[in-house]
N, C-alpha and C. Protein backbone atom coordinates (compact mmCIF):
# COMPACT_ATOMS: atom_id res chain seq x y z
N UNK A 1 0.85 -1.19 0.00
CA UNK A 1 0.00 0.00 0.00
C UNK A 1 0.88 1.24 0.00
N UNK A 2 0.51 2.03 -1.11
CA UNK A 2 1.42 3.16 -0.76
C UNK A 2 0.42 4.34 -0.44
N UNK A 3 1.21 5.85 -0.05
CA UNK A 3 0.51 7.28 0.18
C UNK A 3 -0.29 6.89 -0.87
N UNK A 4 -0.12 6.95 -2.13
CA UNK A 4 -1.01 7.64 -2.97
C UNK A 4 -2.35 6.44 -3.45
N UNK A 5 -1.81 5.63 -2.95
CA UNK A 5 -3.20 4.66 -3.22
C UNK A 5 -4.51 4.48 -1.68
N UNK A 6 -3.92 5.52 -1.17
CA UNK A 6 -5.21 5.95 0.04
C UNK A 6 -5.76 6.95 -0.16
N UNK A 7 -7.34 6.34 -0.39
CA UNK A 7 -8.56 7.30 -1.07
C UNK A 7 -8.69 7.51 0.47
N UNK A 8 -9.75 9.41 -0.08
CA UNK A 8 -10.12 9.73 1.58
C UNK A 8 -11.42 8.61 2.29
N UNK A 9 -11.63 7.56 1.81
CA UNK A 9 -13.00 6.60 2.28
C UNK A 9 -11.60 5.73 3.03
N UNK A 10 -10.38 5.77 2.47
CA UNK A 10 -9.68 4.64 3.09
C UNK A 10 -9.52 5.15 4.24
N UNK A 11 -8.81 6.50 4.00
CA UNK A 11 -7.89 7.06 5.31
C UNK A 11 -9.30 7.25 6.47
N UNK A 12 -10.89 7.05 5.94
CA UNK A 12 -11.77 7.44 6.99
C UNK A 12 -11.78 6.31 8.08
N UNK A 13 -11.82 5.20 6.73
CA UNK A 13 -11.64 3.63 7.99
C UNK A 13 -10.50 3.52 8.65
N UNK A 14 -9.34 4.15 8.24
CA UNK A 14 -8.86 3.80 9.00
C UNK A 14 -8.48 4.29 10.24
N UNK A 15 -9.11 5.60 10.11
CA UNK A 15 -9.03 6.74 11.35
C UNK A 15 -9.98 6.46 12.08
N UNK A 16 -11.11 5.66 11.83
CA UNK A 16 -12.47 5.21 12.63
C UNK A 16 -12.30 3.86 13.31
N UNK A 17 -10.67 3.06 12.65
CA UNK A 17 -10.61 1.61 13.96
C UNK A 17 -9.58 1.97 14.60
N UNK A 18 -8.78 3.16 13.95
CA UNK A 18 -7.24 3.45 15.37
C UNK A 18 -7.85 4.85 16.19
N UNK A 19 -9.20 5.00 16.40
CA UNK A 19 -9.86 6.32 16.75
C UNK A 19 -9.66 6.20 18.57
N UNK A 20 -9.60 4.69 18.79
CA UNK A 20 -10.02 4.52 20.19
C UNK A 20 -8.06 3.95 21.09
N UNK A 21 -7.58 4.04 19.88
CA UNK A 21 -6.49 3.14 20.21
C UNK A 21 -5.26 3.59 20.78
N UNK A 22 -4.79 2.48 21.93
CA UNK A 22 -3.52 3.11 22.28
C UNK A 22 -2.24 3.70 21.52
N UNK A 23 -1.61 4.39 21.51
CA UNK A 23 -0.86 5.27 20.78
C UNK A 23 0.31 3.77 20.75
N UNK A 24 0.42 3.27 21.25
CA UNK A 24 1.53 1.86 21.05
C UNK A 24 0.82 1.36 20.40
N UNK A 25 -0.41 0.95 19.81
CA UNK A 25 -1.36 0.16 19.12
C UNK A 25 -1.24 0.76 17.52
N UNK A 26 -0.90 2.31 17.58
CA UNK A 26 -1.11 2.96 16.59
C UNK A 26 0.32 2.71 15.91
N UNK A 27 1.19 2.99 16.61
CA UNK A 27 2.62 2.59 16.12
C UNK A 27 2.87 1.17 15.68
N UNK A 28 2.31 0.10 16.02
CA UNK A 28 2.35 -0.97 15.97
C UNK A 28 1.78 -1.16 14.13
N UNK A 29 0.91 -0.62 14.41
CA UNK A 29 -0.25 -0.77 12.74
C UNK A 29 0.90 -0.09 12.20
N UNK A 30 0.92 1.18 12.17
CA UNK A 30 2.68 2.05 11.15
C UNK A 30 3.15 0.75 10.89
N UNK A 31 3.92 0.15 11.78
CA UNK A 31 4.69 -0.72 11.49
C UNK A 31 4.65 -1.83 10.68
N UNK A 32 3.32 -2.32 10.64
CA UNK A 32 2.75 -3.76 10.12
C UNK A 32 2.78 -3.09 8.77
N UNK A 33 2.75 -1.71 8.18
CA UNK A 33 2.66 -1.48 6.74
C UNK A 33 3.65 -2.08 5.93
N UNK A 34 5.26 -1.99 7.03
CA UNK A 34 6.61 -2.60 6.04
C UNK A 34 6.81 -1.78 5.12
N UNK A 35 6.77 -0.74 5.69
CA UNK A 35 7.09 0.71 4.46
C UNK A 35 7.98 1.18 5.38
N UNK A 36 9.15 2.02 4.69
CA UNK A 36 10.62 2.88 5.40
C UNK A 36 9.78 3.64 5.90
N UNK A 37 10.06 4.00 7.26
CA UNK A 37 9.58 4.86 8.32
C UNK A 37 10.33 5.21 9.10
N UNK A 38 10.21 6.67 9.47
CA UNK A 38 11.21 7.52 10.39
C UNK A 38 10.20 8.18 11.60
N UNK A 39 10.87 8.80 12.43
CA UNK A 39 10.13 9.18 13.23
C UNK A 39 11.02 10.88 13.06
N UNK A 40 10.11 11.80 13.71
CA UNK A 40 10.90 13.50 13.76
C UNK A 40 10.18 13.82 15.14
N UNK A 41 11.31 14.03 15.59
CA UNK A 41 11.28 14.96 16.80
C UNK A 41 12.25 16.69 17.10
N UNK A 42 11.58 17.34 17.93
CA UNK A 42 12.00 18.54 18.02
C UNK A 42 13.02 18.87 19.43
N UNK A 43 12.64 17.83 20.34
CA UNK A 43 13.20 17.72 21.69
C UNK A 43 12.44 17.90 22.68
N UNK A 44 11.43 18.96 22.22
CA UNK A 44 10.70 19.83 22.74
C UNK A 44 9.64 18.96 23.57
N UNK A 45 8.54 19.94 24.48
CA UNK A 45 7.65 19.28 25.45
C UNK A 45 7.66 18.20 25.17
N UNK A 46 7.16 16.97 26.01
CA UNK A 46 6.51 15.73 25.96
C UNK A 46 7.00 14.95 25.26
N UNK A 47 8.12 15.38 23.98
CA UNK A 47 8.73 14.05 23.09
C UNK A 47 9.38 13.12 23.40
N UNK A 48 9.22 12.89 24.65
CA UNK A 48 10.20 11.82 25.18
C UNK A 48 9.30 10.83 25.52
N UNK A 49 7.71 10.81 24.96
CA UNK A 49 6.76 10.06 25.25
C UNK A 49 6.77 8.99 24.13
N UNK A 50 6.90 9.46 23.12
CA UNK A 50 6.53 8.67 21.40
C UNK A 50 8.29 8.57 21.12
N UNK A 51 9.12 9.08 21.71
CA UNK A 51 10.32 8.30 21.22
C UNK A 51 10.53 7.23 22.26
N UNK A 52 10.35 7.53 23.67
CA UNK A 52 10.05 6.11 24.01
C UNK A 52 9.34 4.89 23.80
N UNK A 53 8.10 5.38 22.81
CA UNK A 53 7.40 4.43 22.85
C UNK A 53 8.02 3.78 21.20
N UNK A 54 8.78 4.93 20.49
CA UNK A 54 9.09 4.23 18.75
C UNK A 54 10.36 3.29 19.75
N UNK A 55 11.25 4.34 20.28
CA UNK A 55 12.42 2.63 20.73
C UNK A 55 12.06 1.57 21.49
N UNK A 56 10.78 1.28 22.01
CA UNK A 56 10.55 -0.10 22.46
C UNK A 56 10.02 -0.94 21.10
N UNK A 57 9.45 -0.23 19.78
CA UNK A 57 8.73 -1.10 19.42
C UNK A 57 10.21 -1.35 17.90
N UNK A 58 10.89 0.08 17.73
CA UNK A 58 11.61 -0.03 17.07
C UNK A 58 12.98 0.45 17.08
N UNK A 59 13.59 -0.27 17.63
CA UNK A 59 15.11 0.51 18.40
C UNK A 59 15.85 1.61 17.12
N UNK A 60 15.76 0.71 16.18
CA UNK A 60 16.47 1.11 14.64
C UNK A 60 16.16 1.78 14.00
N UNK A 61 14.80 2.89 14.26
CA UNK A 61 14.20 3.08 13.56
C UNK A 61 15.21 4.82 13.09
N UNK A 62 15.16 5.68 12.19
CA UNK A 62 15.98 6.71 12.27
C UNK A 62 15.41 7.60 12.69
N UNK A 63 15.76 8.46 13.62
CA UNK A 63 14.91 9.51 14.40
C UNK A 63 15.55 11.30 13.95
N UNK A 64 14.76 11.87 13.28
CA UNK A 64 14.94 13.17 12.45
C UNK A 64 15.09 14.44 13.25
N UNK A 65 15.47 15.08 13.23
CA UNK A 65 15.50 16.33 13.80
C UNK A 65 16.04 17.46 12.98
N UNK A 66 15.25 18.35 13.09
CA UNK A 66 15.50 19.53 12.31
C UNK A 66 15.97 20.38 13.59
N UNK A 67 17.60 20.90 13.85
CA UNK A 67 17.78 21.75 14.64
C UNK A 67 18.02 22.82 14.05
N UNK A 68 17.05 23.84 13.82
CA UNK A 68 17.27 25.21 13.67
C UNK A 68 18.40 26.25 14.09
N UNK A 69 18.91 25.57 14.98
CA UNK A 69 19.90 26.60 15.83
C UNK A 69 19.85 27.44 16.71
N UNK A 70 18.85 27.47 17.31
CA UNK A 70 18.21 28.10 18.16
C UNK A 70 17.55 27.43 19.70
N UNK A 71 17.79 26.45 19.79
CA UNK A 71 17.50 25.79 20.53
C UNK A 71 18.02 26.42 22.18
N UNK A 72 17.47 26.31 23.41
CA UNK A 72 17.95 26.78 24.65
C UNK A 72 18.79 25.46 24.95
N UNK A 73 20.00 25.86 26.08
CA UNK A 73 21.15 25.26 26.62
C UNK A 73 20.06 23.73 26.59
N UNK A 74 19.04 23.98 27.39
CA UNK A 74 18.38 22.50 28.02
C UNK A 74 17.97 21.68 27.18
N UNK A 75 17.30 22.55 25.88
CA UNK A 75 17.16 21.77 24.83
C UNK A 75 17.91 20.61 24.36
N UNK A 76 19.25 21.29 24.46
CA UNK A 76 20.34 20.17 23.22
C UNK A 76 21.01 19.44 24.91
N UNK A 77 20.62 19.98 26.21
CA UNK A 77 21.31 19.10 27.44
C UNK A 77 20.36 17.52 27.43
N UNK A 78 18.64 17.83 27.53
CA UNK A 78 17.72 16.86 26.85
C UNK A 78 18.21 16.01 25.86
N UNK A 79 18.25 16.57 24.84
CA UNK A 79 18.24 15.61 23.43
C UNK A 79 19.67 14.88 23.61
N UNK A 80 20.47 15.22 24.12
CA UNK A 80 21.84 14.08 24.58
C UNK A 80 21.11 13.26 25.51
N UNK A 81 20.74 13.77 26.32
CA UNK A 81 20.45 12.62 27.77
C UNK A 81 19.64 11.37 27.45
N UNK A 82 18.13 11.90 26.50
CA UNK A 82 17.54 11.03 26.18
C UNK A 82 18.08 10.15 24.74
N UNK A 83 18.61 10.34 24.50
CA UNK A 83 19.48 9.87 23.21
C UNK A 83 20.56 8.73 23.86
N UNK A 84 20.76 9.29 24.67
CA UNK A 84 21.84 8.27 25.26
C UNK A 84 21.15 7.39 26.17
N UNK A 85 19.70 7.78 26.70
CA UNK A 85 18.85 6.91 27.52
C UNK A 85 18.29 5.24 26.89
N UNK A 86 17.71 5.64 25.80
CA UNK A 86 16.82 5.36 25.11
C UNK A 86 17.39 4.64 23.42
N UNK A 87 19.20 5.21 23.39
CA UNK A 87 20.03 4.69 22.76
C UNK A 87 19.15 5.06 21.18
N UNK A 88 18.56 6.29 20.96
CA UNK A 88 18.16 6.64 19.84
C UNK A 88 18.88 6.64 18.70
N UNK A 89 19.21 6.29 17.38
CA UNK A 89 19.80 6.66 16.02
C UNK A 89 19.25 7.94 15.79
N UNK A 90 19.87 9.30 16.46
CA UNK A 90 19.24 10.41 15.67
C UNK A 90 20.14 10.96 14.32
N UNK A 91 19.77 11.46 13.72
CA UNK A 91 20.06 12.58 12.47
C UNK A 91 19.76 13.87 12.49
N UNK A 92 20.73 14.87 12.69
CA UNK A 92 20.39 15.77 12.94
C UNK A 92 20.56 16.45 11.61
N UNK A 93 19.62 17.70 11.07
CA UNK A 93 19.69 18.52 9.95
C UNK A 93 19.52 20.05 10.34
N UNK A 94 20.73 20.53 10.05
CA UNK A 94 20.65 21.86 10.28
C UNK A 94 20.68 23.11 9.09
N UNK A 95 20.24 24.05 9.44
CA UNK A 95 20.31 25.21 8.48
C UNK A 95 21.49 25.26 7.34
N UNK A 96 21.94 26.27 6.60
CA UNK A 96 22.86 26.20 5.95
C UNK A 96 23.28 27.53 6.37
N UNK A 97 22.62 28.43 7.30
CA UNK A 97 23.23 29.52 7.63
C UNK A 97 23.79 29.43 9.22
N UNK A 98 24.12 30.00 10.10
CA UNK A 98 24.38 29.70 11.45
C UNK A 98 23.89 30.71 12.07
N UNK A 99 23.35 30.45 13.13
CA UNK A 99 22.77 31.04 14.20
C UNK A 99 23.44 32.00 13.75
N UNK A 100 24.66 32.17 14.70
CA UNK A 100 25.55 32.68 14.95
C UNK A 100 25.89 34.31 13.46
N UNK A 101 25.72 33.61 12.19
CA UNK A 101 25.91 34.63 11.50
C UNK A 101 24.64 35.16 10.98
N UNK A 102 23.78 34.65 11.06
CA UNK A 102 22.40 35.11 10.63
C UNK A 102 22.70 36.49 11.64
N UNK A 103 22.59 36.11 13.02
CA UNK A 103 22.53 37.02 14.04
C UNK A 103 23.24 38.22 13.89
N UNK A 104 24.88 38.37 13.19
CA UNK A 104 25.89 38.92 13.28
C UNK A 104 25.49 40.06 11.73
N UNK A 105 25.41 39.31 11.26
CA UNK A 105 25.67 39.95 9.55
C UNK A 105 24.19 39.90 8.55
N UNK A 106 23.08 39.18 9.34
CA UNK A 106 21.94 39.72 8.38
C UNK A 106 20.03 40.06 9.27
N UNK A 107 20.66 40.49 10.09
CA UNK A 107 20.04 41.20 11.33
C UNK A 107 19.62 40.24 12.10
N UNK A 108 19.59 38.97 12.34
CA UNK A 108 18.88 38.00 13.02
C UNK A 108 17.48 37.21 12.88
N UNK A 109 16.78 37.11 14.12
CA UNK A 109 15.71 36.42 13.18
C UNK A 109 14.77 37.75 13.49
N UNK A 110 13.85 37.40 11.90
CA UNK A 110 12.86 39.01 12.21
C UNK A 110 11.74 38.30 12.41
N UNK A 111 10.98 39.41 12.76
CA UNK A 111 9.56 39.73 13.39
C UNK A 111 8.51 39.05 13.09
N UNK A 112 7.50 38.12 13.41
CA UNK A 112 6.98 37.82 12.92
C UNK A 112 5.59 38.70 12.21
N UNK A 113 5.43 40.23 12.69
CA UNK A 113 4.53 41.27 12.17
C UNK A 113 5.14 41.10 10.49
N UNK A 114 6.40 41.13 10.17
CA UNK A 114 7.19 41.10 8.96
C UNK A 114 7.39 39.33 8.25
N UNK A 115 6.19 39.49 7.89
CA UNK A 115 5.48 38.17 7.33
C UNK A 115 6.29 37.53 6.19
N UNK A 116 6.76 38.29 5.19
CA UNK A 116 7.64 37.72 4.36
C UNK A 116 9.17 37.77 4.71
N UNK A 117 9.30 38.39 5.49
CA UNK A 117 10.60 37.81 6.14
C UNK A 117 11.04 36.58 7.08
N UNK A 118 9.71 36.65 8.08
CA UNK A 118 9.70 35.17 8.76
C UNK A 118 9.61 34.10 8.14
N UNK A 119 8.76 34.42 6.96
CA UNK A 119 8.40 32.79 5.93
C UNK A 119 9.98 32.80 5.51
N UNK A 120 10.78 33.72 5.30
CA UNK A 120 11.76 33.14 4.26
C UNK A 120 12.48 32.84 5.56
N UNK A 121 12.57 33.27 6.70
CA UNK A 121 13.63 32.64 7.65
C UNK A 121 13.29 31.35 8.20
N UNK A 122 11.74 31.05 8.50
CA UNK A 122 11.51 29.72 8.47
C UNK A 122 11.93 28.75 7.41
N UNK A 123 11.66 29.10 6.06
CA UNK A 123 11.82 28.33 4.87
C UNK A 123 13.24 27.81 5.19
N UNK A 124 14.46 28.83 5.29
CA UNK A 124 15.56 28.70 5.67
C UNK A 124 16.10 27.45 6.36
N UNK A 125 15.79 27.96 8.12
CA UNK A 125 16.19 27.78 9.37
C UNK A 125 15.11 25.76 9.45
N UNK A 126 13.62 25.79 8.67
CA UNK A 126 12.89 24.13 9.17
C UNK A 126 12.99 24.06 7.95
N UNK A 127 12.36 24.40 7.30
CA UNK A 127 11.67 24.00 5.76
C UNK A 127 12.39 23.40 4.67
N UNK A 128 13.50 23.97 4.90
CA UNK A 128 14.49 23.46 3.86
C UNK A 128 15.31 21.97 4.20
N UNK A 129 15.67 22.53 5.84
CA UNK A 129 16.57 21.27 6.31
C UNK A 129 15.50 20.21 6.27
N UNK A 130 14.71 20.35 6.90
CA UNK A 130 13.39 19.24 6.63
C UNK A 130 13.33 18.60 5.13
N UNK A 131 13.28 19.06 4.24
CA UNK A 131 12.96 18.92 2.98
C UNK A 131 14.31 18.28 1.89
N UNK A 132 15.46 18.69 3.01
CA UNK A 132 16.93 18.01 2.84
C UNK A 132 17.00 15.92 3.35
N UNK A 133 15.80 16.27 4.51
CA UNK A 133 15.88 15.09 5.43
C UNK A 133 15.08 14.16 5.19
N UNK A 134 14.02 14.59 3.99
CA UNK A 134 12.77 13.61 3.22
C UNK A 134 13.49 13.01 2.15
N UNK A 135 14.51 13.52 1.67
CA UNK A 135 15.06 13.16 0.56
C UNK A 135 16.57 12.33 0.73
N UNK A 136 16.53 12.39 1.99
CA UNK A 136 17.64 11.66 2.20
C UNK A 136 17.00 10.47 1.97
N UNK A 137 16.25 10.56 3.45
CA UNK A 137 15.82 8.84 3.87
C UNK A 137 14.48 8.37 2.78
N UNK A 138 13.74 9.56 2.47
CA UNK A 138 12.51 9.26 1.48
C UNK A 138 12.14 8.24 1.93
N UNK A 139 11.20 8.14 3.07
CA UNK A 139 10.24 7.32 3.77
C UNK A 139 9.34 7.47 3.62
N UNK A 140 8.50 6.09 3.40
CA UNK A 140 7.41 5.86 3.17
C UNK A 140 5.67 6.20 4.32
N UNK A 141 6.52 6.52 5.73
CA UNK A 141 5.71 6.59 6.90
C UNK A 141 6.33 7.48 7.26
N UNK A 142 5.91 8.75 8.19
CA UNK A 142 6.50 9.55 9.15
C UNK A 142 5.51 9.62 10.37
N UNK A 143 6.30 9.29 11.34
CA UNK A 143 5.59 9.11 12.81
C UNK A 143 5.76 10.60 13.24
N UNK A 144 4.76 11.40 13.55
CA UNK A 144 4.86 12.74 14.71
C UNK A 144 4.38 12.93 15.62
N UNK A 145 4.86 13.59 16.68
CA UNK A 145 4.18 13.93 17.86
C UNK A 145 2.74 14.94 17.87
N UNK A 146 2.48 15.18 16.35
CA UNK A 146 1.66 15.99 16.61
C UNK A 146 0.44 16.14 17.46
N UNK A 147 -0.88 16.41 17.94
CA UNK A 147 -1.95 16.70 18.84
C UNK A 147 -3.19 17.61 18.21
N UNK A 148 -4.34 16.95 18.61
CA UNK A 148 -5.08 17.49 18.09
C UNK A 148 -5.80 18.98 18.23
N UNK A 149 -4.87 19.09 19.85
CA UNK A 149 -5.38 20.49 20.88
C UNK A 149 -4.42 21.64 20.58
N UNK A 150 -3.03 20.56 20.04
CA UNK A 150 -2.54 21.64 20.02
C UNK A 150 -2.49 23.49 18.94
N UNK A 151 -2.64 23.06 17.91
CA UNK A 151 -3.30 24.27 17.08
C UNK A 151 -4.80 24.07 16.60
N UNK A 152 -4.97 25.61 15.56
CA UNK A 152 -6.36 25.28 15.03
C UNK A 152 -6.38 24.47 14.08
N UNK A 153 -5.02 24.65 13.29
CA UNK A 153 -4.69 23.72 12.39
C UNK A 153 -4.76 22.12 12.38
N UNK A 154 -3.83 21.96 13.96
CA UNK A 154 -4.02 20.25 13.84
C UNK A 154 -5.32 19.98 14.66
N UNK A 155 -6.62 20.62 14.66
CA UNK A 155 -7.32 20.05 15.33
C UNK A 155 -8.48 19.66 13.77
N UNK A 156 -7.81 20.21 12.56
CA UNK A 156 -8.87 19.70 11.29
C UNK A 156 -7.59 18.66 10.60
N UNK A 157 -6.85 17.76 11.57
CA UNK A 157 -6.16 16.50 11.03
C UNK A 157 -6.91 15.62 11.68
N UNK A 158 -5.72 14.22 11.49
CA UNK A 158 -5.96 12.94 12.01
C UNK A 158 -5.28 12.50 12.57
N UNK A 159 -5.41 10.78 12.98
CA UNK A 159 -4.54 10.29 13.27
C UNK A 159 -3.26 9.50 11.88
N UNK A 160 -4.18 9.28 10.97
CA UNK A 160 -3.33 9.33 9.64
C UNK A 160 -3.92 9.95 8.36
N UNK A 161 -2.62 10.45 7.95
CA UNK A 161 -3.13 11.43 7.07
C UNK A 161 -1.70 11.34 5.48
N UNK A 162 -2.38 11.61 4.61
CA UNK A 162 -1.29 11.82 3.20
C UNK A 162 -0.93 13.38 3.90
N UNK A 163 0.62 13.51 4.19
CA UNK A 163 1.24 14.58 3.90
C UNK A 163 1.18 15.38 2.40
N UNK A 164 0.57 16.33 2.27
CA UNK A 164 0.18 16.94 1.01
C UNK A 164 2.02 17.03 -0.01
N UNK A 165 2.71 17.75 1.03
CA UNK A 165 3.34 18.11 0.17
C UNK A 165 4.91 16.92 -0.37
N UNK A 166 4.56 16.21 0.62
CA UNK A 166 5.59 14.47 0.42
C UNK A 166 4.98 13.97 -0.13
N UNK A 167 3.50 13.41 0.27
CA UNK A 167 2.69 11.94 -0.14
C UNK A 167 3.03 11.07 0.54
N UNK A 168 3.54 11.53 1.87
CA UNK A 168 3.99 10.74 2.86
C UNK A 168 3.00 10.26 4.12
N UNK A 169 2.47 8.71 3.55
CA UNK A 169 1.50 8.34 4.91
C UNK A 169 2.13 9.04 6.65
N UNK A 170 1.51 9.83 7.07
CA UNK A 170 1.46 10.81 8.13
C UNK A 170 0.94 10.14 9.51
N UNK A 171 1.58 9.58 10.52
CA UNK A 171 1.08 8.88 11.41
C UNK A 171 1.06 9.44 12.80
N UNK A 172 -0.01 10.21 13.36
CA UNK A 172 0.27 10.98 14.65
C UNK A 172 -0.01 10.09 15.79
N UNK A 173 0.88 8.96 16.39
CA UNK A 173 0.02 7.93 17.17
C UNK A 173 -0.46 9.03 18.82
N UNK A 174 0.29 10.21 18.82
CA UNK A 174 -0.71 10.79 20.58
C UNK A 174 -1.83 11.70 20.00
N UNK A 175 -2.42 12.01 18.72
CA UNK A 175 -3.14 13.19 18.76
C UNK A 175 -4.33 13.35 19.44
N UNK A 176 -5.16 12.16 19.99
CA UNK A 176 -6.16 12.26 20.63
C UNK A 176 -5.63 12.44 22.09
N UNK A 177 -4.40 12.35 22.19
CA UNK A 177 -4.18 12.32 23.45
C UNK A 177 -3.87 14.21 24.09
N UNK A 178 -4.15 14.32 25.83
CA UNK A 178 -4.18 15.83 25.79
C UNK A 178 -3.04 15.48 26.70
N UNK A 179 -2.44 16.58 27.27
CA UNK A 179 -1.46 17.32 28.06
C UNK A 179 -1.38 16.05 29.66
N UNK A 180 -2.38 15.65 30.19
CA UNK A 180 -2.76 15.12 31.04
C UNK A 180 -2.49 13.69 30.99
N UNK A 181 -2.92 13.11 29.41
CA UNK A 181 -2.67 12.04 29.49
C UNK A 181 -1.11 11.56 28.95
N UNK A 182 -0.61 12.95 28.66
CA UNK A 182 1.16 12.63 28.21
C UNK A 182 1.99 13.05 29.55
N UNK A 183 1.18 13.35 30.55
CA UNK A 183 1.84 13.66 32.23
C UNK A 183 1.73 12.32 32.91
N UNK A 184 0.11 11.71 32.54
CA UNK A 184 0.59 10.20 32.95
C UNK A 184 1.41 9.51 32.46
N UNK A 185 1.37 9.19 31.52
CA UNK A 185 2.45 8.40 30.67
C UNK A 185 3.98 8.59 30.48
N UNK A 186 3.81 9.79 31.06
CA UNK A 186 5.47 10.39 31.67
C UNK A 186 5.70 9.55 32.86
N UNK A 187 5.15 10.20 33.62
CA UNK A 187 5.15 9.71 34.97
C UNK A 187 5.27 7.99 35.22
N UNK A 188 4.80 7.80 34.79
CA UNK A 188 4.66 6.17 35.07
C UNK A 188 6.12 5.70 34.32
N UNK A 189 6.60 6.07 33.39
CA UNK A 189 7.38 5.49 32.63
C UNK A 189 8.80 6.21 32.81
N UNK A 190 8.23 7.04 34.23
CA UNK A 190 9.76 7.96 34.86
C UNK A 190 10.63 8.59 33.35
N UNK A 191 9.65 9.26 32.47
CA UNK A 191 10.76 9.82 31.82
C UNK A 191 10.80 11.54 31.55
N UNK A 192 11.70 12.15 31.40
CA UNK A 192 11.93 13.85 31.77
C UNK A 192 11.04 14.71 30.89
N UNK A 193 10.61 15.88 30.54
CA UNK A 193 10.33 16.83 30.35
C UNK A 193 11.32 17.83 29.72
N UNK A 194 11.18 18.07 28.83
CA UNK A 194 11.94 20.02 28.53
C UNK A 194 10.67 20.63 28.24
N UNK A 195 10.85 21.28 28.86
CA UNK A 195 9.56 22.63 29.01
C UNK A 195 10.41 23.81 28.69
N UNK A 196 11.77 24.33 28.76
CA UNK A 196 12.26 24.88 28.59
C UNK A 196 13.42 25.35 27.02
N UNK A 197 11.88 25.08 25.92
CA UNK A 197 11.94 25.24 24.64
C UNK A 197 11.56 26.42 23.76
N UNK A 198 12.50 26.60 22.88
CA UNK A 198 11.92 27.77 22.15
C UNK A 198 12.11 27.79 20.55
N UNK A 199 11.15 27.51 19.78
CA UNK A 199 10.92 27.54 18.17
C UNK A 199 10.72 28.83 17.57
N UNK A 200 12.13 29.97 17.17
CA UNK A 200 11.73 30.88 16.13
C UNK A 200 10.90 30.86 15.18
N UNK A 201 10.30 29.62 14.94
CA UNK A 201 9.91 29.81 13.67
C UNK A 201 8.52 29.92 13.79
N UNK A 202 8.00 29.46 15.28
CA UNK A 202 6.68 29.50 15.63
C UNK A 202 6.04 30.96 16.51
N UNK A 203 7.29 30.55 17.39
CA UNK A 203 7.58 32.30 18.33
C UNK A 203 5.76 32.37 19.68
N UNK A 204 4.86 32.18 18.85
CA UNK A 204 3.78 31.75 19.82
C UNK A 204 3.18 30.06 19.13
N UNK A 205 2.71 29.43 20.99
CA UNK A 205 2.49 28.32 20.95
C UNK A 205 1.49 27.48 19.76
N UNK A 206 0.46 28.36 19.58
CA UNK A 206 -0.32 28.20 18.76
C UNK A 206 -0.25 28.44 17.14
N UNK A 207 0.74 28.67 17.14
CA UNK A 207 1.41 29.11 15.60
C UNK A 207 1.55 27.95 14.78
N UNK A 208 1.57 27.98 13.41
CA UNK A 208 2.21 26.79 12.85
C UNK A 208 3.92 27.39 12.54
N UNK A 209 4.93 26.53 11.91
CA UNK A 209 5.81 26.99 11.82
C UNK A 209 5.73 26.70 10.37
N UNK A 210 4.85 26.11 9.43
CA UNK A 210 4.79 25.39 8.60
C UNK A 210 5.70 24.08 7.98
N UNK A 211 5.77 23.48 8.69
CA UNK A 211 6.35 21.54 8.80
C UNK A 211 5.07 21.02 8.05
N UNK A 212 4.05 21.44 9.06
CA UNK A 212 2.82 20.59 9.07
C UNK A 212 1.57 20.53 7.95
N UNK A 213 1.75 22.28 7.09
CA UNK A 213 0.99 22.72 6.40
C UNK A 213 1.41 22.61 5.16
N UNK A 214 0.20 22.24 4.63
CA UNK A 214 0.55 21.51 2.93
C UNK A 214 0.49 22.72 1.93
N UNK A 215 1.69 23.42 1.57
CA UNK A 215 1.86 24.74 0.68
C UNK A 215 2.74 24.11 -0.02
């Protein structure tokens, strides 16, 4: 089965039998497809929930990250700790400009009131490295942390969905899940938190950064 041979009647059934299902249940089905699959993480809140749960079911699996460069000290102190916890294969993809000189020599990151400047510094800083990191591995599945609460945007997704602009079967195994039920599932499974994250490209919580949006 590939992306493009899922009509929207398919992707309805199949969002109507993984509707009730544990997010390990959901990963499990990803898996049974036998299509190249990666997982992407940011470091950020709660991801230490669905990368724990991809390395129990798939130690090997390659785990993506788009680091912008911008990340706080705790950010990249996190993404070692749990990397080395959890013994992740990450890949990291970064900008082609550097923090560091963006900041120095082409004013830094701008405003998001200055709309065509943020798109091109996002395009830059996620969009591109992202779009560097589909074409590496060109997987057939991408697992995300995404949520259904969390924007207005992902609350008109699914739990699987054709990525518009890959054709990449799109697999969100927590989106039904809220804030509460990724504090239990922390908790029980004793694993850490960074709360102490910050995405230029989103700047407020509710923002998209556009990863997610099919343009």
């Amino acid at each position: 089965m590939s992306a493009v041979s899922l009509s929207e009647a398919q992707l309805n059934d199949i969002n109507g039998e993984l509707r009730n299902s544990h997010p390990d249940d959901i990963i499990r089905w990803a898996l049974s497809l036998q299509k190249k699959t990666i997982v992407t993480t940011n470091f950020g809140p709660f991801e230490a929930a669905i990368l724990n749960m991809v390395a129990q079911q798939a130690p090997d699996m390659p785990v993506v990250c788009v680091d912008h460069g911008y990340n706080t000290d705790a950010t990249y102190q996190f993404a070692q700790s749990i990397t080395e916890r959890l013994k992740l294969k990450v890949d990291y993809f970064t900008p082609k400009v550097t923090a560091k000189r963006r900041a120095v020599a082409m004013g830094g990151i701008p405003s998001i009131d200055d709309e065509a400047a943020h798109d091109a510094f996002t395009q830059e800083v996620k969009l591109e490295p992202f779009s560097r990191a589909m074409n590496t591995y060109q997987p057939e599945v991408w697992l995300t942390a995404i949520r259904k609460e969390q924007t207005p945007f992902r609350d008109s997704l699914d739990i699987v969905t054709v990525d518009p602009k890959t054709q990449v079967i799109k697999v969100a195994p927590l989106f039904y899940w809220t804030e509460l039920d990724l504090e239990e599932y922390m908790y029980t499974n004793d694993l850490p938190n960074e709360e102490d994250y910050y995405d230029p490209t989103k700047v407020l919580k509710n923002r998209e950064c556009g990863l997610h949006i099919g343009k």
